[in-house]
C-alpha atoms as a PDB file:
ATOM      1  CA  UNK A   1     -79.057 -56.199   4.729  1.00  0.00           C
ATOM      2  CA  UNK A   2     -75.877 -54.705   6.816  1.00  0.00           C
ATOM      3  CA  UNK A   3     -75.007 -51.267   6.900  1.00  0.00           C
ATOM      4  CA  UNK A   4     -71.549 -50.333   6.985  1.00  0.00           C
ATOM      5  CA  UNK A   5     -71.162 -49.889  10.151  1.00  0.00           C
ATOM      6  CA  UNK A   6     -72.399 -53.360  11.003  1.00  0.00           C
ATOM      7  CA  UNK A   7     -70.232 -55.238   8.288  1.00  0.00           C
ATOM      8  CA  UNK A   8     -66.961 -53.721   9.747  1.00  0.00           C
ATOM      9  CA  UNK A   9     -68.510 -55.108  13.389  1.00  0.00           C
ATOM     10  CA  UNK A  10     -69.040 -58.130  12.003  1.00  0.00           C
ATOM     11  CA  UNK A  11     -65.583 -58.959  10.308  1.00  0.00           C
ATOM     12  CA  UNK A  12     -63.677 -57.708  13.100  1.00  0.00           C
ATOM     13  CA  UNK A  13     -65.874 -59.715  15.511  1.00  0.00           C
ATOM     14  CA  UNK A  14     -64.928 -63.186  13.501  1.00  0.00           C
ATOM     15  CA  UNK A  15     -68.235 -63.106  12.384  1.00  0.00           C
ATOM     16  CA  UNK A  16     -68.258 -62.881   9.119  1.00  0.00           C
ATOM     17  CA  UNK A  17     -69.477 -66.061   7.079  1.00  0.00           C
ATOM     18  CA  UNK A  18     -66.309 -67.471   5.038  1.00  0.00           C
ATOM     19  CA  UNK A  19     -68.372 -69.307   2.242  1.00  0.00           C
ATOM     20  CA  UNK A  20     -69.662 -65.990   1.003  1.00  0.00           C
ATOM     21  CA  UNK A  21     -66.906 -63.476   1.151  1.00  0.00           C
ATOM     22  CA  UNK A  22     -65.357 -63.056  -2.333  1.00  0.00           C
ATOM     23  CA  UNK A  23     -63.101 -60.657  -3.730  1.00  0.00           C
ATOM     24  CA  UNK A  24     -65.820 -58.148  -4.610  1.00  0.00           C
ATOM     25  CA  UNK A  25     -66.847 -58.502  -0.842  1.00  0.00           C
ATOM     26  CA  UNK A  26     -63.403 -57.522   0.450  1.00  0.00           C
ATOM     27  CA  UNK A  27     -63.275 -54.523  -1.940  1.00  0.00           C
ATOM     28  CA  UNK A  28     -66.514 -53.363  -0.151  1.00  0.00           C
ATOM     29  CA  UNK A  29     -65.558 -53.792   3.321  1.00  0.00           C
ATOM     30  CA  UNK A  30     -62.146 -51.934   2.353  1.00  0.00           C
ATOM     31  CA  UNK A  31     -64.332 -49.126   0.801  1.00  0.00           C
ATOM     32  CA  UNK A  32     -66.623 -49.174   3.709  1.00  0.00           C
ATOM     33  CA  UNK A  33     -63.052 -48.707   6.351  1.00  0.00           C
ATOM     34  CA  UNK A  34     -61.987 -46.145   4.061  1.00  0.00           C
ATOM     35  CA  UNK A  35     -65.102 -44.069   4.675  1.00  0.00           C
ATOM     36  CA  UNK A  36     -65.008 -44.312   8.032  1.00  0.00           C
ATOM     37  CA  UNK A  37     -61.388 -44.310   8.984  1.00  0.00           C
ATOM     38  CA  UNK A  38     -58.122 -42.498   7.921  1.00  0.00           C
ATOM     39  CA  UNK A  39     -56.526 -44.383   5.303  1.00  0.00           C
ATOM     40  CA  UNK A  40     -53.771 -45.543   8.233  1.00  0.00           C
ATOM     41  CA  UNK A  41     -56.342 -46.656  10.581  1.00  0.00           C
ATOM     42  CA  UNK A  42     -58.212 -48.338   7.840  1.00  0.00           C
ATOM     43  CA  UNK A  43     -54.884 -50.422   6.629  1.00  0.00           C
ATOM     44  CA  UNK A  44     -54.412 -51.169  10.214  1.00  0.00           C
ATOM     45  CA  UNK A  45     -57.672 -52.422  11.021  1.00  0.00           C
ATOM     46  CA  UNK A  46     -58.890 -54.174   7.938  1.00  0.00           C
ATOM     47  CA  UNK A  47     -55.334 -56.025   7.552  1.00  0.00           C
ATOM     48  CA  UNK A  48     -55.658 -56.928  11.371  1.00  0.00           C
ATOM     49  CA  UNK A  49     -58.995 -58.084  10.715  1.00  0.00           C
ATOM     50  CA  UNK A  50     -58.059 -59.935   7.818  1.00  0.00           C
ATOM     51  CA  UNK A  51     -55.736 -61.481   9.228  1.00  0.00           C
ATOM     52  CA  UNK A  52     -57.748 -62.727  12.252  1.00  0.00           C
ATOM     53  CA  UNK A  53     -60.278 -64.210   9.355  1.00  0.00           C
ATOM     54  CA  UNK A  54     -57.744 -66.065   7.516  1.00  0.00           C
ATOM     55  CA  UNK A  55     -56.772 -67.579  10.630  1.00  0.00           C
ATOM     56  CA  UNK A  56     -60.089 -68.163  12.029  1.00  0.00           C
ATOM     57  CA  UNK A  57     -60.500 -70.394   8.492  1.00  0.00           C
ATOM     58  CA  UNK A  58     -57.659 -72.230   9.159  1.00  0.00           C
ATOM     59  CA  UNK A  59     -55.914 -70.495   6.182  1.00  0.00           C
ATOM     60  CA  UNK A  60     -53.512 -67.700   8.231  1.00  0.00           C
ATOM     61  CA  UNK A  61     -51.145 -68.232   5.499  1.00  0.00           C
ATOM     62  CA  UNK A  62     -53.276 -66.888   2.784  1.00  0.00           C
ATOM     63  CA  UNK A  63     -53.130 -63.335   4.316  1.00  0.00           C
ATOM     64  CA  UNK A  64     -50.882 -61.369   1.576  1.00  0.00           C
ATOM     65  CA  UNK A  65     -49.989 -57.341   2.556  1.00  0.00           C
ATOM     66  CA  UNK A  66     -48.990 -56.780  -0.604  1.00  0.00           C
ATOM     67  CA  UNK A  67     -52.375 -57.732  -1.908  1.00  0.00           C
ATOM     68  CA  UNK A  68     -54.436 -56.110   0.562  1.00  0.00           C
ATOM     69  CA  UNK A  69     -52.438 -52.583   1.236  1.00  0.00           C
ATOM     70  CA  UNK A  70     -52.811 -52.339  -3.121  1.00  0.00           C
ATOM     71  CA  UNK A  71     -56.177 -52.457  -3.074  1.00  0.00           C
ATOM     72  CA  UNK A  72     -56.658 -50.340   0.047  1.00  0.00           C
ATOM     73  CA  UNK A  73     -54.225 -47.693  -1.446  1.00  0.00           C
ATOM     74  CA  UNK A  74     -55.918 -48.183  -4.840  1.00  0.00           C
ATOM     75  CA  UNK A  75     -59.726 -47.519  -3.702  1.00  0.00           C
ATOM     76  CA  UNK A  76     -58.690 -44.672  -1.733  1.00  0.00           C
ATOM     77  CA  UNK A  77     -56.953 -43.025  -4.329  1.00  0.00           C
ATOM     78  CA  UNK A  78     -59.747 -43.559  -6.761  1.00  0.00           C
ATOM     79  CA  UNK A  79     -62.367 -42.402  -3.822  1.00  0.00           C
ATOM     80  CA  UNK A  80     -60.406 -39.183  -3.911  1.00  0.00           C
ATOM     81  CA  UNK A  81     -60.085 -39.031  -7.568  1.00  0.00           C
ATOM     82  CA  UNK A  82     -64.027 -38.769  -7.758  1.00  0.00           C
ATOM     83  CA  UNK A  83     -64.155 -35.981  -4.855  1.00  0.00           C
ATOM     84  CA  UNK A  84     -64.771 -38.024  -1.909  1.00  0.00           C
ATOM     85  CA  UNK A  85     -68.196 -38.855  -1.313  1.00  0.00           C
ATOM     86  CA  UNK A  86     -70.000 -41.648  -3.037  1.00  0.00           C
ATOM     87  CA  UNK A  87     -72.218 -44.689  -2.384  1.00  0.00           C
ATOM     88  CA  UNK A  88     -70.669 -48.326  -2.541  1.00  0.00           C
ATOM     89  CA  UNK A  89     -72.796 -48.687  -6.037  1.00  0.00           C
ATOM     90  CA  UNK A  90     -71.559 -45.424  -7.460  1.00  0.00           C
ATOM     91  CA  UNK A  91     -67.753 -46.429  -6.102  1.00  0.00           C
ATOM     92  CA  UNK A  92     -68.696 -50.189  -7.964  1.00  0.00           C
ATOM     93  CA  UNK A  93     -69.866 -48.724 -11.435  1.00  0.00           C
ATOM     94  CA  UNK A  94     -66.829 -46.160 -11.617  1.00  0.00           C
ATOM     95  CA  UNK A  95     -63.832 -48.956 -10.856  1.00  0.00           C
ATOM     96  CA  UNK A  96     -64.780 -52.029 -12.374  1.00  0.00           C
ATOM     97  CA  UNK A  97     -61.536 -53.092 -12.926  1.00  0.00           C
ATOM     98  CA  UNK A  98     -61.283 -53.176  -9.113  1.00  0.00           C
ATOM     99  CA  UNK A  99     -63.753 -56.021  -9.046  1.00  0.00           C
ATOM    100  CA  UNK A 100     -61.700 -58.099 -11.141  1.00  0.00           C
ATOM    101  CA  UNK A 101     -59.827 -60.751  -8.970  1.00  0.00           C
ATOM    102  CA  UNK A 102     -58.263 -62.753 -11.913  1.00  0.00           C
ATOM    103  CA  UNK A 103     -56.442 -61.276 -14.396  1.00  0.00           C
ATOM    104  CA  UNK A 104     -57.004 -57.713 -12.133  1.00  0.00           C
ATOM    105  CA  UNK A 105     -55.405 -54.621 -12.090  1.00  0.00           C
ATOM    106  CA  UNK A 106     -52.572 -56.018  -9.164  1.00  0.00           C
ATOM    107  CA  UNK A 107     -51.799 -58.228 -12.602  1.00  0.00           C
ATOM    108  CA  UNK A 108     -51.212 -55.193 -14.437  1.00  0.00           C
ATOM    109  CA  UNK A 109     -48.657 -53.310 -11.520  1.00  0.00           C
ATOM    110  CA  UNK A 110     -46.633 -56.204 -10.271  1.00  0.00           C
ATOM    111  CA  UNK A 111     -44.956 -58.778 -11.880  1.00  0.00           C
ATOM    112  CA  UNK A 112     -46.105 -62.447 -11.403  1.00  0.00           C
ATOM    113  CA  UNK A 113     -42.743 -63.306  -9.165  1.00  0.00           C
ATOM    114  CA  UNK A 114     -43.161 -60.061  -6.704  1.00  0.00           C
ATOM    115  CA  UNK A 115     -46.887 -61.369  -6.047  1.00  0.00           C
ATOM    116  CA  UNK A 116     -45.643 -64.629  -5.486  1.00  0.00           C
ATOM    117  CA  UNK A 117     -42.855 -63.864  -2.929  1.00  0.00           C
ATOM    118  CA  UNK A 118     -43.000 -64.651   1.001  1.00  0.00           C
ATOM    119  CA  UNK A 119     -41.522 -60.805   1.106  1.00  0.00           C
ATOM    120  CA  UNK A 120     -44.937 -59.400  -1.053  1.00  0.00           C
ATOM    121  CA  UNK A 121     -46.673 -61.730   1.302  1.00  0.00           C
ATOM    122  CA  UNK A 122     -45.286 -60.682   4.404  1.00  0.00           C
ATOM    123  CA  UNK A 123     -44.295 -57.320   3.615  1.00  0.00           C
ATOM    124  CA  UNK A 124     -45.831 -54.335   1.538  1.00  0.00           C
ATOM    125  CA  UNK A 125     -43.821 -53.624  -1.757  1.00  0.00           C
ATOM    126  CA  UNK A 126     -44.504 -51.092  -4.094  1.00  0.00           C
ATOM    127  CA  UNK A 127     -45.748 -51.611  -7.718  1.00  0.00           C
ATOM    128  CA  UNK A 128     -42.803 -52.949 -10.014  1.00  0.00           C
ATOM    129  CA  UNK A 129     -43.988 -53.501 -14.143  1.00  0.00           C
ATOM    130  CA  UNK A 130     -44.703 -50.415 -15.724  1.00  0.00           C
ATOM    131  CA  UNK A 131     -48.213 -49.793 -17.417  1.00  0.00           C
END
């Protein structure tokens, strides 16, 4: 078992095992930046580190900073919703929806084509369908 602190040191070290890290997994380690960093140093770091990981797997085009900046924005808005402090399990129970990959909440702010654009992918752009 990792603490936090050690996860974070592990992704941004490349060390991180690809086979195992799921969407659930990158919702933790962007909950874990998020209590440990200010929500700009968290986007910058975890998207940096993403984006070495992709890479590292060969896959540098699947980074998407539409995707990830979303759910960063999303989980610290819903961290500060609850009042701030709160374990990864508590955070889980409480935002569900967040856990969802397919057929998500991202499904329920953006429309299909704005997810699916190189400017989404290469660019953060703000929610466009209307709930």
């Amino acid at each position: 078992m990792l603490t936090d602190k050690e996860r974070i040191q592990q992704f941004e070290d490349g060390a991180t095992p690809p086979e195992g890290f799921h969407h659930i997994d990158h919702v933790r380690l962007a909950f874990e930046y998020l209590g440990r960093y200010s929500v700009l140093e968290a986007l910058q770091r975890f998207s940096s580190a993403l984006r070495r990981f992709a890479a590292a797997q060969g896959k540098a085009d699947r980074y998407h900073e539409t995707i990830t900046w979303a759910y960063l924005l999303l989980i610290r808005e819903r961290i500060a919703r609850a009042g701030g402090e709160q374990t990864w399990k508590e955070f889980a129970a409480r935002n569900a929806d967040l856990l969802i990959w397919k057929g998500g909440i991202l499904e329920r702010l953006y429309w299909p084509e704005t997810l699916d654009s190189s400017l989404a992918r290469n660019t953060f752009v703000l929610p466009d369908r209307r709930l």
